[in-house]
ModelCIF file with pLDDT and N, C-alpha, C, O atoms, coordinates in Angstrom:
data_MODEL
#
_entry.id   MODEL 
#
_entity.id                         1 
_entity.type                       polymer 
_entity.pdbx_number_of_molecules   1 
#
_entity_poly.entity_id                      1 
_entity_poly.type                           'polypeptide(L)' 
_entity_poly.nstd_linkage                   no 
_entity_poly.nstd_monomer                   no 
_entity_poly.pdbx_seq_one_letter_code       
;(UNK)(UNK)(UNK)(UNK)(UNK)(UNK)(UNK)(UNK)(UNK)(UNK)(UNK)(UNK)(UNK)(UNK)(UNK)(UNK)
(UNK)(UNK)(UNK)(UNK)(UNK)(UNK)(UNK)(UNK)(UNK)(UNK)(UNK)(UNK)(UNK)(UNK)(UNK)(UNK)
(UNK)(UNK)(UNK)(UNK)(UNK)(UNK)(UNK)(UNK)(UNK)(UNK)(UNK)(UNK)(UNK)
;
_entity_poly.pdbx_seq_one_letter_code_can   XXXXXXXXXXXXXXXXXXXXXXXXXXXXXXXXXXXXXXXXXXXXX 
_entity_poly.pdbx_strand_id                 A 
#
loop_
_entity_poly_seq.entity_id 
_entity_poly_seq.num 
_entity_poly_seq.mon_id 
_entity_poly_seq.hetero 
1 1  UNK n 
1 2  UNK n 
1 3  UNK n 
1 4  UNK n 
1 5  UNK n 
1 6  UNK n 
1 7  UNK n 
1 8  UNK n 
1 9  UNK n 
1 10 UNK n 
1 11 UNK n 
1 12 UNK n 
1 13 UNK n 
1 14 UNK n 
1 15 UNK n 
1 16 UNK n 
1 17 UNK n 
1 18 UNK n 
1 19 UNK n 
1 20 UNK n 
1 21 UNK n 
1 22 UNK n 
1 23 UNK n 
1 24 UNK n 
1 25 UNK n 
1 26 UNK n 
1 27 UNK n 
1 28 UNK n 
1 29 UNK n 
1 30 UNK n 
1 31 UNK n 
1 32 UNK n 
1 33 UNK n 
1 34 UNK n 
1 35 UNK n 
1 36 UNK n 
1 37 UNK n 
1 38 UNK n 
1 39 UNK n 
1 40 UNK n 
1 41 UNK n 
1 42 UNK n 
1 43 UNK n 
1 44 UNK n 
1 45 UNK n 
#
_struct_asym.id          A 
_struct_asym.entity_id   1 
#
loop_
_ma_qa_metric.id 
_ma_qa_metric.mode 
_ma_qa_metric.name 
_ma_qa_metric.software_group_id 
_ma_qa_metric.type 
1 global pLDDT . pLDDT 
2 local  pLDDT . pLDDT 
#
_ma_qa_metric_global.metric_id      1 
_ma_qa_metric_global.metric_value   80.67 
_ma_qa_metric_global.model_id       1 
_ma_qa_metric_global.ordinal_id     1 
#
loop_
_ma_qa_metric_local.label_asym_id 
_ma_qa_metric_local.label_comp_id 
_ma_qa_metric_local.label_seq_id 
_ma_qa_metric_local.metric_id 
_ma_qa_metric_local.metric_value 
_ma_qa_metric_local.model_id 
_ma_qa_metric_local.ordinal_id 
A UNK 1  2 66.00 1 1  
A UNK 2  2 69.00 1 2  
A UNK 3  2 57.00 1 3  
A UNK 4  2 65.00 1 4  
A UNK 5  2 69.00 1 5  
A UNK 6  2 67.00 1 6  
A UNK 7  2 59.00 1 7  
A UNK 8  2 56.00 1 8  
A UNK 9  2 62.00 1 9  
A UNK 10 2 55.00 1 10 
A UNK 11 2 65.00 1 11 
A UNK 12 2 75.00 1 12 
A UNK 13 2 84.00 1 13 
A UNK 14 2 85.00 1 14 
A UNK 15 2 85.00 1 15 
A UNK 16 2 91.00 1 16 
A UNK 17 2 90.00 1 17 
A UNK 18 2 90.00 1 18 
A UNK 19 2 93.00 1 19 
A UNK 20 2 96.00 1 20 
A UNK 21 2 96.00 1 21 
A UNK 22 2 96.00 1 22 
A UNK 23 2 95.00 1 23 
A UNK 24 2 95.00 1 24 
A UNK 25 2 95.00 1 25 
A UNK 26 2 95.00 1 26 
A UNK 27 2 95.00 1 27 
A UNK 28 2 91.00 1 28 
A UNK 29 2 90.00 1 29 
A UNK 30 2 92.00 1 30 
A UNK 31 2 94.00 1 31 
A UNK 32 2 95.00 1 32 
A UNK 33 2 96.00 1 33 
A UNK 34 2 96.00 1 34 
A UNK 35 2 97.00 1 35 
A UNK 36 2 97.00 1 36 
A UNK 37 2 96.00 1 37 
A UNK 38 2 95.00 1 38 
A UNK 39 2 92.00 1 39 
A UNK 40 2 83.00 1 40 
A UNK 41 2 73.00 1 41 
A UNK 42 2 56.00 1 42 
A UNK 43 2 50.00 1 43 
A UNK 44 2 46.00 1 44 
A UNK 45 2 45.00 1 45 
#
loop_
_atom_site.group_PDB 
_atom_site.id 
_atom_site.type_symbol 
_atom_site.label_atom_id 
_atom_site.label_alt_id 
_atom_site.label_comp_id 
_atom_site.label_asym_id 
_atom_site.label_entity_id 
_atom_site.label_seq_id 
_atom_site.pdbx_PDB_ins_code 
_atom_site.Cartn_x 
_atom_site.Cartn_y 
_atom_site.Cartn_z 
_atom_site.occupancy 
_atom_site.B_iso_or_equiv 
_atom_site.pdbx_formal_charge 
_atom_site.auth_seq_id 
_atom_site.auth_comp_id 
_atom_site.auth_asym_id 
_atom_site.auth_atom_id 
_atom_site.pdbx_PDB_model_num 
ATOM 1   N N  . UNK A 1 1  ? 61.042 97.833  79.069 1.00 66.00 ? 1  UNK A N  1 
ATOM 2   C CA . UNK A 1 1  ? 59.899 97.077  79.552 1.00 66.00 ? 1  UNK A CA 1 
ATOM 3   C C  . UNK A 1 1  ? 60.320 96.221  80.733 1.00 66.00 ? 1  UNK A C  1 
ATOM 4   O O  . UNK A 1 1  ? 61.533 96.063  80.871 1.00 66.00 ? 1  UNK A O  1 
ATOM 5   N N  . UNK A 1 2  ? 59.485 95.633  81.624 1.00 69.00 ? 2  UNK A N  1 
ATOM 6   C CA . UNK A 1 2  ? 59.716 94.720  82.709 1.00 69.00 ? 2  UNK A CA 1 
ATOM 7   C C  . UNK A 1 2  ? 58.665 93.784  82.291 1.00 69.00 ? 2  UNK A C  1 
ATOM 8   O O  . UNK A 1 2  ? 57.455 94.013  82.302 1.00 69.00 ? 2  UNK A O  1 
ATOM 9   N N  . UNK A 1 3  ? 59.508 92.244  81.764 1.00 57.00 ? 3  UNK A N  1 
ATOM 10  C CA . UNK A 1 3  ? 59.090 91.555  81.211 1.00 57.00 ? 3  UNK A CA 1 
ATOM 11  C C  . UNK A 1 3  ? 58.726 90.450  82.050 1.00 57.00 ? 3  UNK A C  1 
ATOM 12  O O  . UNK A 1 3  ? 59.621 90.105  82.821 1.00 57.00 ? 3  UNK A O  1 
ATOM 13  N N  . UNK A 1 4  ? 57.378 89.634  82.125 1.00 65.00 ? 4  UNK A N  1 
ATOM 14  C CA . UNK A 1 4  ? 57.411 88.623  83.046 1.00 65.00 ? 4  UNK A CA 1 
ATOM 15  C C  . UNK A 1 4  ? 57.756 87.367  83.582 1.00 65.00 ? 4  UNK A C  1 
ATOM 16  O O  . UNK A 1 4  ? 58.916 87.225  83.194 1.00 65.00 ? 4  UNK A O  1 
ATOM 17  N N  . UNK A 1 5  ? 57.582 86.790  83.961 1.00 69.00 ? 5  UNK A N  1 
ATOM 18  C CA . UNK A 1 5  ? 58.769 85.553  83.893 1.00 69.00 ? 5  UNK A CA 1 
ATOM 19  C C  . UNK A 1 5  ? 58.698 84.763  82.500 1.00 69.00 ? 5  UNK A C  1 
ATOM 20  O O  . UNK A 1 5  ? 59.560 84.628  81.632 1.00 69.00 ? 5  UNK A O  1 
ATOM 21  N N  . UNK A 1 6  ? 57.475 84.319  82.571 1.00 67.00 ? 6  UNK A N  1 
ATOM 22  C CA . UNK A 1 6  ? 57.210 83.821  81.376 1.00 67.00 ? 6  UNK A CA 1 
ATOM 23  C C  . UNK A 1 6  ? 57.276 84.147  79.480 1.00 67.00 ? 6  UNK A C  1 
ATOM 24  O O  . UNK A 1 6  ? 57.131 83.438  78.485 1.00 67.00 ? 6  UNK A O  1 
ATOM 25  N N  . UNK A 1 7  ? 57.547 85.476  79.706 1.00 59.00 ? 7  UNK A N  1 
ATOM 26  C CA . UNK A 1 7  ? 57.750 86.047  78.383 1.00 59.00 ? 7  UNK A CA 1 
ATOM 27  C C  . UNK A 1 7  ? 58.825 86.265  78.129 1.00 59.00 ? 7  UNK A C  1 
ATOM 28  O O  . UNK A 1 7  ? 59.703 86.720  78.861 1.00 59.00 ? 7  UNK A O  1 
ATOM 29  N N  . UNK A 1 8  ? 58.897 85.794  76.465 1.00 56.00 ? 8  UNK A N  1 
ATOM 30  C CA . UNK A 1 8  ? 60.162 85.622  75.954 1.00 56.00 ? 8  UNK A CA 1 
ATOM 31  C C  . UNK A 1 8  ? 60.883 86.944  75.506 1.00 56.00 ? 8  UNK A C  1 
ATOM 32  O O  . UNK A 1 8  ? 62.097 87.146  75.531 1.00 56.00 ? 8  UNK A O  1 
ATOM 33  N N  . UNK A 1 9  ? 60.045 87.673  75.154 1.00 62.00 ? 9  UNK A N  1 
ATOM 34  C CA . UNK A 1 9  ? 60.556 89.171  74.789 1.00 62.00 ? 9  UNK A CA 1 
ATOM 35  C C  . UNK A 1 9  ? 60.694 90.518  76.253 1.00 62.00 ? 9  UNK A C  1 
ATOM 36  O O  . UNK A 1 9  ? 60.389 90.477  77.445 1.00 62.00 ? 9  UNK A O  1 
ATOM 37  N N  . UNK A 1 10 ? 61.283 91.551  75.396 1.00 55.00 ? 10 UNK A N  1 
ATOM 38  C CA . UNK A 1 10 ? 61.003 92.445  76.604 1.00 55.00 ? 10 UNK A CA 1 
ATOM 39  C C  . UNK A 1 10 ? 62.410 93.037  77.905 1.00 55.00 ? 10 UNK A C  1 
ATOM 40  O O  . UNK A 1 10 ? 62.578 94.075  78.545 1.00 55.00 ? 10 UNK A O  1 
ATOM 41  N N  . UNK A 1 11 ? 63.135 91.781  77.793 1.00 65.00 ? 11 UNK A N  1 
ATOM 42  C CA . UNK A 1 11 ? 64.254 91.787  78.649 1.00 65.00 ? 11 UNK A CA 1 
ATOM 43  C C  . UNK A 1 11 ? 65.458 92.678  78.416 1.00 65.00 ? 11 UNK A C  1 
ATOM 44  O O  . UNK A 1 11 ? 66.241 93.011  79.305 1.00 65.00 ? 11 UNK A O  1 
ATOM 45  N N  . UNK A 1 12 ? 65.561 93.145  76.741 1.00 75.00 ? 12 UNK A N  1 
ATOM 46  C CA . UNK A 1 12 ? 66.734 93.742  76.232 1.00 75.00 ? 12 UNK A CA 1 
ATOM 47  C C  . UNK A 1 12 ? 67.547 94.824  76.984 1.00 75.00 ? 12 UNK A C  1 
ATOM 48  O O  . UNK A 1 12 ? 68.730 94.795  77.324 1.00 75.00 ? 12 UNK A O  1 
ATOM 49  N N  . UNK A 1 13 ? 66.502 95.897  77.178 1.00 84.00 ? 13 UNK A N  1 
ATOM 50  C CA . UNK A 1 13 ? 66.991 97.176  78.102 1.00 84.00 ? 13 UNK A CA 1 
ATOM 51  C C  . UNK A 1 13 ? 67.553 96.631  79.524 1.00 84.00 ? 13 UNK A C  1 
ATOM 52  O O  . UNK A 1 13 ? 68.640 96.661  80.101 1.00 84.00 ? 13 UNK A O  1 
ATOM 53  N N  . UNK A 1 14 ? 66.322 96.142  79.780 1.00 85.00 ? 14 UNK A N  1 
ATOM 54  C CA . UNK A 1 14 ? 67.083 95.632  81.288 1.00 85.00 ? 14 UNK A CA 1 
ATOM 55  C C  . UNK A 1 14 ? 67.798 94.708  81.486 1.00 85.00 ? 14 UNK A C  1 
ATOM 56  O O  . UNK A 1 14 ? 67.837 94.441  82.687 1.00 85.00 ? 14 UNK A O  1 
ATOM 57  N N  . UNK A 1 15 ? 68.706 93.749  80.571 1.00 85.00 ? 15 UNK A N  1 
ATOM 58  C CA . UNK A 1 15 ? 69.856 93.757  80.734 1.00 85.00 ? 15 UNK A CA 1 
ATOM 59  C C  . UNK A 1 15 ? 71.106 94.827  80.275 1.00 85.00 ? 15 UNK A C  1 
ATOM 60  O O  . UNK A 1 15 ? 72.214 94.977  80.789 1.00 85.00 ? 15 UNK A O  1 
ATOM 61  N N  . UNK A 1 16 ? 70.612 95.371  79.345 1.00 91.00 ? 16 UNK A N  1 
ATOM 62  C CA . UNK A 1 16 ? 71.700 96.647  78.656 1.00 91.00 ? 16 UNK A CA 1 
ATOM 63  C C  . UNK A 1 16 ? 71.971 97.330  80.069 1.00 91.00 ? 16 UNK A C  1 
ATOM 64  O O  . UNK A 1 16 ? 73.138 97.283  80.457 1.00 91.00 ? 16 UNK A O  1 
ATOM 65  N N  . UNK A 1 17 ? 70.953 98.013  80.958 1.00 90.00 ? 17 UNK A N  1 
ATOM 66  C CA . UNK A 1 17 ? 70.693 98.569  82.144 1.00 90.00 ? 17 UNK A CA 1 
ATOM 67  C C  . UNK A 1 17 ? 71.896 97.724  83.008 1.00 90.00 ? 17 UNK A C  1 
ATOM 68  O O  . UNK A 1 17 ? 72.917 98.276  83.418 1.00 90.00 ? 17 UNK A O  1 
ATOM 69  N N  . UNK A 1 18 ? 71.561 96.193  83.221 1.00 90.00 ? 18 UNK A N  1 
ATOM 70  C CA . UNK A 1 18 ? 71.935 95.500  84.336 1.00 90.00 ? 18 UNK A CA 1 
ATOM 71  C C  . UNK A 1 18 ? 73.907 95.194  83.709 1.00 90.00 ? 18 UNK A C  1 
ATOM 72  O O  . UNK A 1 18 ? 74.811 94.730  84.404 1.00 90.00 ? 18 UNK A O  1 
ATOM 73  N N  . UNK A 1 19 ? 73.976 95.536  82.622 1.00 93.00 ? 19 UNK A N  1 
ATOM 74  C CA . UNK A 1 19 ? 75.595 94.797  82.520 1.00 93.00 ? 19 UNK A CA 1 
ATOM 75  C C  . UNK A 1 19 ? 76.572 95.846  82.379 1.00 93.00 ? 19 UNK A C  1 
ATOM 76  O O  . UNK A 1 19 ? 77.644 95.832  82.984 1.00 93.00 ? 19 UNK A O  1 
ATOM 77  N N  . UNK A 1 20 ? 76.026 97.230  81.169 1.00 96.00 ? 20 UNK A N  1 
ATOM 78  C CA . UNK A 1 20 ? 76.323 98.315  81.231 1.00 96.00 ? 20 UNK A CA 1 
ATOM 79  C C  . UNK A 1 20 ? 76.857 98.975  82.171 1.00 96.00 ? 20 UNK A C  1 
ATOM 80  O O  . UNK A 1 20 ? 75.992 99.120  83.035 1.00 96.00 ? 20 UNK A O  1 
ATOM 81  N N  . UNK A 1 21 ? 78.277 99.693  82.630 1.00 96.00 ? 21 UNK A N  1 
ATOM 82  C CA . UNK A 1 21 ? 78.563 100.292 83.403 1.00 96.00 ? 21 UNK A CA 1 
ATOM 83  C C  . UNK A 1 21 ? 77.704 101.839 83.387 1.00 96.00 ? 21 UNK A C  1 
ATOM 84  O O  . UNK A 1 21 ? 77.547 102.451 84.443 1.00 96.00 ? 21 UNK A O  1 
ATOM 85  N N  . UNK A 1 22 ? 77.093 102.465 81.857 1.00 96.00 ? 22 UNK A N  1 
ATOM 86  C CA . UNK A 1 22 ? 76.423 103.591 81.924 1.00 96.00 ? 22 UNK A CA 1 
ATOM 87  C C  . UNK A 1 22 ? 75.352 103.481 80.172 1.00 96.00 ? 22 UNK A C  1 
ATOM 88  O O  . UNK A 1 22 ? 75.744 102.671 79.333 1.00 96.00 ? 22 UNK A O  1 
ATOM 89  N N  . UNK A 1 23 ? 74.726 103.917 80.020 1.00 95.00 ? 23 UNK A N  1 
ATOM 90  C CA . UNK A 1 23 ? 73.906 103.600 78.854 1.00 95.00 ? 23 UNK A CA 1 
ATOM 91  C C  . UNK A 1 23 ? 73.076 104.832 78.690 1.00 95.00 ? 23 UNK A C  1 
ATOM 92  O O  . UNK A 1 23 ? 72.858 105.534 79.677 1.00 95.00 ? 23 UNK A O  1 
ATOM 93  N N  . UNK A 1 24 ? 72.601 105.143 77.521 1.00 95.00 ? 24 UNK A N  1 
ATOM 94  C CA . UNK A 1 24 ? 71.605 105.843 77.549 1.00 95.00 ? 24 UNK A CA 1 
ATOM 95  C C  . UNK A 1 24 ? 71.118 106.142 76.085 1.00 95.00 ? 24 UNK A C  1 
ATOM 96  O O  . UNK A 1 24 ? 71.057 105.204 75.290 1.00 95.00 ? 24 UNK A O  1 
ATOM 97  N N  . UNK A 1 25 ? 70.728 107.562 75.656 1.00 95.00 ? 25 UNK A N  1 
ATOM 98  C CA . UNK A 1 25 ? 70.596 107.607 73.694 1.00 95.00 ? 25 UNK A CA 1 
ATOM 99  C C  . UNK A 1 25 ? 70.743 108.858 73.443 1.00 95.00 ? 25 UNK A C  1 
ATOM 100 O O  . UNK A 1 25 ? 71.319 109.636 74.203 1.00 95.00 ? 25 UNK A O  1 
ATOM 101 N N  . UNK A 1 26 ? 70.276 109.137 72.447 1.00 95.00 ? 26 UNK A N  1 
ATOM 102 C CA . UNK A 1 26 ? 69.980 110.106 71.975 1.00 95.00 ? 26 UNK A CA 1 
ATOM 103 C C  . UNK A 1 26 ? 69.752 110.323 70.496 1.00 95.00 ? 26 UNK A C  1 
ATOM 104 O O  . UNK A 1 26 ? 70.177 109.668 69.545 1.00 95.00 ? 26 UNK A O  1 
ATOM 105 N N  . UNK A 1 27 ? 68.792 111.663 70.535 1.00 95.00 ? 27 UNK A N  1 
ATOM 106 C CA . UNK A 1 27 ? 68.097 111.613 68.763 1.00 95.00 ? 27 UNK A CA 1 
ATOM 107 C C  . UNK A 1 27 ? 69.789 112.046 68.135 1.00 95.00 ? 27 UNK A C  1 
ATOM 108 O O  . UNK A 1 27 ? 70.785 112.569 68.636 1.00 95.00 ? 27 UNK A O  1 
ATOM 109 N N  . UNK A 1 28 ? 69.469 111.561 66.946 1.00 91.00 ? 28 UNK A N  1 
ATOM 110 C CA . UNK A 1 28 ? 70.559 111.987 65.935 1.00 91.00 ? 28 UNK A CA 1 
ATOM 111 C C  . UNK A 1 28 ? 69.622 112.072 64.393 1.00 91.00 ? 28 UNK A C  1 
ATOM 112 O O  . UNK A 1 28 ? 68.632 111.447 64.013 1.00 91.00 ? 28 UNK A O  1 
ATOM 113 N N  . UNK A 1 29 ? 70.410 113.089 63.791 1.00 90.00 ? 29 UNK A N  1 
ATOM 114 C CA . UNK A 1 29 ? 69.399 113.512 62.686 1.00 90.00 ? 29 UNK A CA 1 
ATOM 115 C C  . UNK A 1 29 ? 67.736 112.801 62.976 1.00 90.00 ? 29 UNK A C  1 
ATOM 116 O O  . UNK A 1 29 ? 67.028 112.983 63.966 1.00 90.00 ? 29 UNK A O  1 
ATOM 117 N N  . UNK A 1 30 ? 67.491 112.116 61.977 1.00 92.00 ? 30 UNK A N  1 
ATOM 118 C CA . UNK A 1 30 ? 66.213 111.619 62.154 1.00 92.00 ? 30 UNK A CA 1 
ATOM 119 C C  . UNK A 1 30 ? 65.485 110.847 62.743 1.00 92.00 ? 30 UNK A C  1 
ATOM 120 O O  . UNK A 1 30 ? 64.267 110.672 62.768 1.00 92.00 ? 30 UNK A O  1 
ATOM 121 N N  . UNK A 1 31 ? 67.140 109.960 63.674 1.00 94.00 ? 31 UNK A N  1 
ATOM 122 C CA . UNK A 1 31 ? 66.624 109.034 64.432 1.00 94.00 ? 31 UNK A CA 1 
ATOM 123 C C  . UNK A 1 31 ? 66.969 108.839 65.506 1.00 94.00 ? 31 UNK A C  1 
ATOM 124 O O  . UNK A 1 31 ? 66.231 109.346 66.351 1.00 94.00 ? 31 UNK A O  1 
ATOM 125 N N  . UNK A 1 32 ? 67.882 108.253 65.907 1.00 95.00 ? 32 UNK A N  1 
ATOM 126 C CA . UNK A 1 32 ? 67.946 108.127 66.872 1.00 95.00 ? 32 UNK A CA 1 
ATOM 127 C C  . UNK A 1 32 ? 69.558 107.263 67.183 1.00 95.00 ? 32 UNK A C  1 
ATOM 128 O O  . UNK A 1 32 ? 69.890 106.485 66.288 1.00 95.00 ? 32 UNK A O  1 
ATOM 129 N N  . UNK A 1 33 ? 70.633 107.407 68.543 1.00 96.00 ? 33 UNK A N  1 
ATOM 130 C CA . UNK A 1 33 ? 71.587 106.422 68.919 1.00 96.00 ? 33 UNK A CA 1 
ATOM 131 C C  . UNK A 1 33 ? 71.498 106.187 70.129 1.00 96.00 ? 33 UNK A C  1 
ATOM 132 O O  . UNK A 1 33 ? 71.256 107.067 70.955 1.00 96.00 ? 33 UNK A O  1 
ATOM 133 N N  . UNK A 1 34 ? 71.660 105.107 70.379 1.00 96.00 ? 34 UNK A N  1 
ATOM 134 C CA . UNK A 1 34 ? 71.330 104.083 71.518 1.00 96.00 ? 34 UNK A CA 1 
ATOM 135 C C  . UNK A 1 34 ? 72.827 103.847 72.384 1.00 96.00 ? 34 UNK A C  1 
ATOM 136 O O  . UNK A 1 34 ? 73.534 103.278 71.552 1.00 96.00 ? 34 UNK A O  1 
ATOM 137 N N  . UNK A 1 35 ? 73.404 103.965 73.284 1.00 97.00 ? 35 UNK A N  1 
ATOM 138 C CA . UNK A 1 35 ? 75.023 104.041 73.515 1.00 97.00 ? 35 UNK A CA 1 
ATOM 139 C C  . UNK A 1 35 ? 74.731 103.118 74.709 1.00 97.00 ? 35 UNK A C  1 
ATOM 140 O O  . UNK A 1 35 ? 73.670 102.923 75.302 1.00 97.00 ? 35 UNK A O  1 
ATOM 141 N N  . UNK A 1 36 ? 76.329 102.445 74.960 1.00 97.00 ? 36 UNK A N  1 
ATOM 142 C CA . UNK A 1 36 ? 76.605 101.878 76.144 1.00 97.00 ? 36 UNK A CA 1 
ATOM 143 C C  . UNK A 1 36 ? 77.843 102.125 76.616 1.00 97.00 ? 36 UNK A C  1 
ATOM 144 O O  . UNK A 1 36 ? 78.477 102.958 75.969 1.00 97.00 ? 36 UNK A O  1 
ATOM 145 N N  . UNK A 1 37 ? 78.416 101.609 77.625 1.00 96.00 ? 37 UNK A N  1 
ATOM 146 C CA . UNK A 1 37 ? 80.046 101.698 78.018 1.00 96.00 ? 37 UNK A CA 1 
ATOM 147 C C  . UNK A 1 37 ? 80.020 101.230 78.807 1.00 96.00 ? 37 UNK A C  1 
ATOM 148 O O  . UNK A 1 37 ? 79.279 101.586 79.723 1.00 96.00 ? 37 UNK A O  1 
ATOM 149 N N  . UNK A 1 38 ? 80.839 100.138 78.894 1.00 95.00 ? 38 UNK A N  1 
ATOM 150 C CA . UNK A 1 38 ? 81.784 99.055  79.780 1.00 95.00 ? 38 UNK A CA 1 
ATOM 151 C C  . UNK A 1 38 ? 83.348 99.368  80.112 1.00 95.00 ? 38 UNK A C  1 
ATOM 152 O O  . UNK A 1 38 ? 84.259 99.348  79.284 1.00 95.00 ? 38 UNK A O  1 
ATOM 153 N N  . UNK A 1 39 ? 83.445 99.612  81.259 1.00 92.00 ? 39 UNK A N  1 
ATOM 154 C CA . UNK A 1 39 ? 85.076 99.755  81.686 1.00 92.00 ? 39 UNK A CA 1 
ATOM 155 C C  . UNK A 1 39 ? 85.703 98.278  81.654 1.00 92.00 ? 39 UNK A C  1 
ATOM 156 O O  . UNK A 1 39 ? 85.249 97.135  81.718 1.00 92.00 ? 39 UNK A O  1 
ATOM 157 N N  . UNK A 1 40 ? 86.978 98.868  81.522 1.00 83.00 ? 40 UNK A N  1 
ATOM 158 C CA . UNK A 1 40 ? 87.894 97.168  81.245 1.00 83.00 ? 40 UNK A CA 1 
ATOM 159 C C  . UNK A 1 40 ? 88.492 97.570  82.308 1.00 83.00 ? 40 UNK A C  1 
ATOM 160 O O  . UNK A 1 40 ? 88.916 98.717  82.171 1.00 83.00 ? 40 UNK A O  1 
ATOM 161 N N  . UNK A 1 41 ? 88.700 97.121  83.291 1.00 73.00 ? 41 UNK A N  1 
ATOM 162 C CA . UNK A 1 41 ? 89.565 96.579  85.106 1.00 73.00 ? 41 UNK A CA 1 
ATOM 163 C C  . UNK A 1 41 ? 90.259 95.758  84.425 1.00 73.00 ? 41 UNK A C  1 
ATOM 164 O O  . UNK A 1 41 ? 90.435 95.367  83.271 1.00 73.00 ? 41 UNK A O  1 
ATOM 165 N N  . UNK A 1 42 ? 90.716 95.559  85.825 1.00 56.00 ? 42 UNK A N  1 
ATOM 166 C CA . UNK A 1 42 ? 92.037 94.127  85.733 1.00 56.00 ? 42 UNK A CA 1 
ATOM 167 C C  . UNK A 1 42 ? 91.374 93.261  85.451 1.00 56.00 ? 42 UNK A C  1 
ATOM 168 O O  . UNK A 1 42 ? 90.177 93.376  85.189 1.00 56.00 ? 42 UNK A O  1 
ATOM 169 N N  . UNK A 1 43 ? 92.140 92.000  85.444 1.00 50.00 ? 43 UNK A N  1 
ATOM 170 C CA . UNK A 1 43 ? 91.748 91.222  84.711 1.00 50.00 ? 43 UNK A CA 1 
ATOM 171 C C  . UNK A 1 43 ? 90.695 90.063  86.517 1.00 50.00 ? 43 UNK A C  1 
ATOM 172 O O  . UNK A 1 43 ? 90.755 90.243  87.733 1.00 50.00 ? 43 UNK A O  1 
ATOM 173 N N  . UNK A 1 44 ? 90.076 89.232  85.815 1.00 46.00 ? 44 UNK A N  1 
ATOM 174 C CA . UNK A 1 44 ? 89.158 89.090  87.282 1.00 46.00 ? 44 UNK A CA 1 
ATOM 175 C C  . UNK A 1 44 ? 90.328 88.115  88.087 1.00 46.00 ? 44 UNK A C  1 
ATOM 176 O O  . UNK A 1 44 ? 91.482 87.852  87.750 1.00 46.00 ? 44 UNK A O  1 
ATOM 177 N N  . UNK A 1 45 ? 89.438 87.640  89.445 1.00 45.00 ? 45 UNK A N  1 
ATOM 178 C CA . UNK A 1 45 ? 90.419 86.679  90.458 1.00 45.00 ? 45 UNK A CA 1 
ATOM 179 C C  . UNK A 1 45 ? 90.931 85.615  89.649 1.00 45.00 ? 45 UNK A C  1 
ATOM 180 O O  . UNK A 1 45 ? 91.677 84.769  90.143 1.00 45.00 ? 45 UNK A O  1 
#
């Protein structure tokens, strides 16, 4: 969803989207898995 400023809900994906190096899902048996992945780099400045 693209949530508006004012609303408290809604934001989840699009941060998963915004921090996530890659994300996405898929059905599994009956339902469903939701995946992410973050690379570990050096360490920061």
């Amino acid at each position: 969803r693209h949530a508006e400023r004012d609303e408290t809900n809604g934001r989840g994906l699009e941060l998963v989207d915004g921090l996530a190096d890659r994300w996405g899902w898929q059905h599994e048996g009956g339902g469903k898995r939701i995946w992410c992945e973050v690379d570990r780099c050096e360490a920061p400045p």
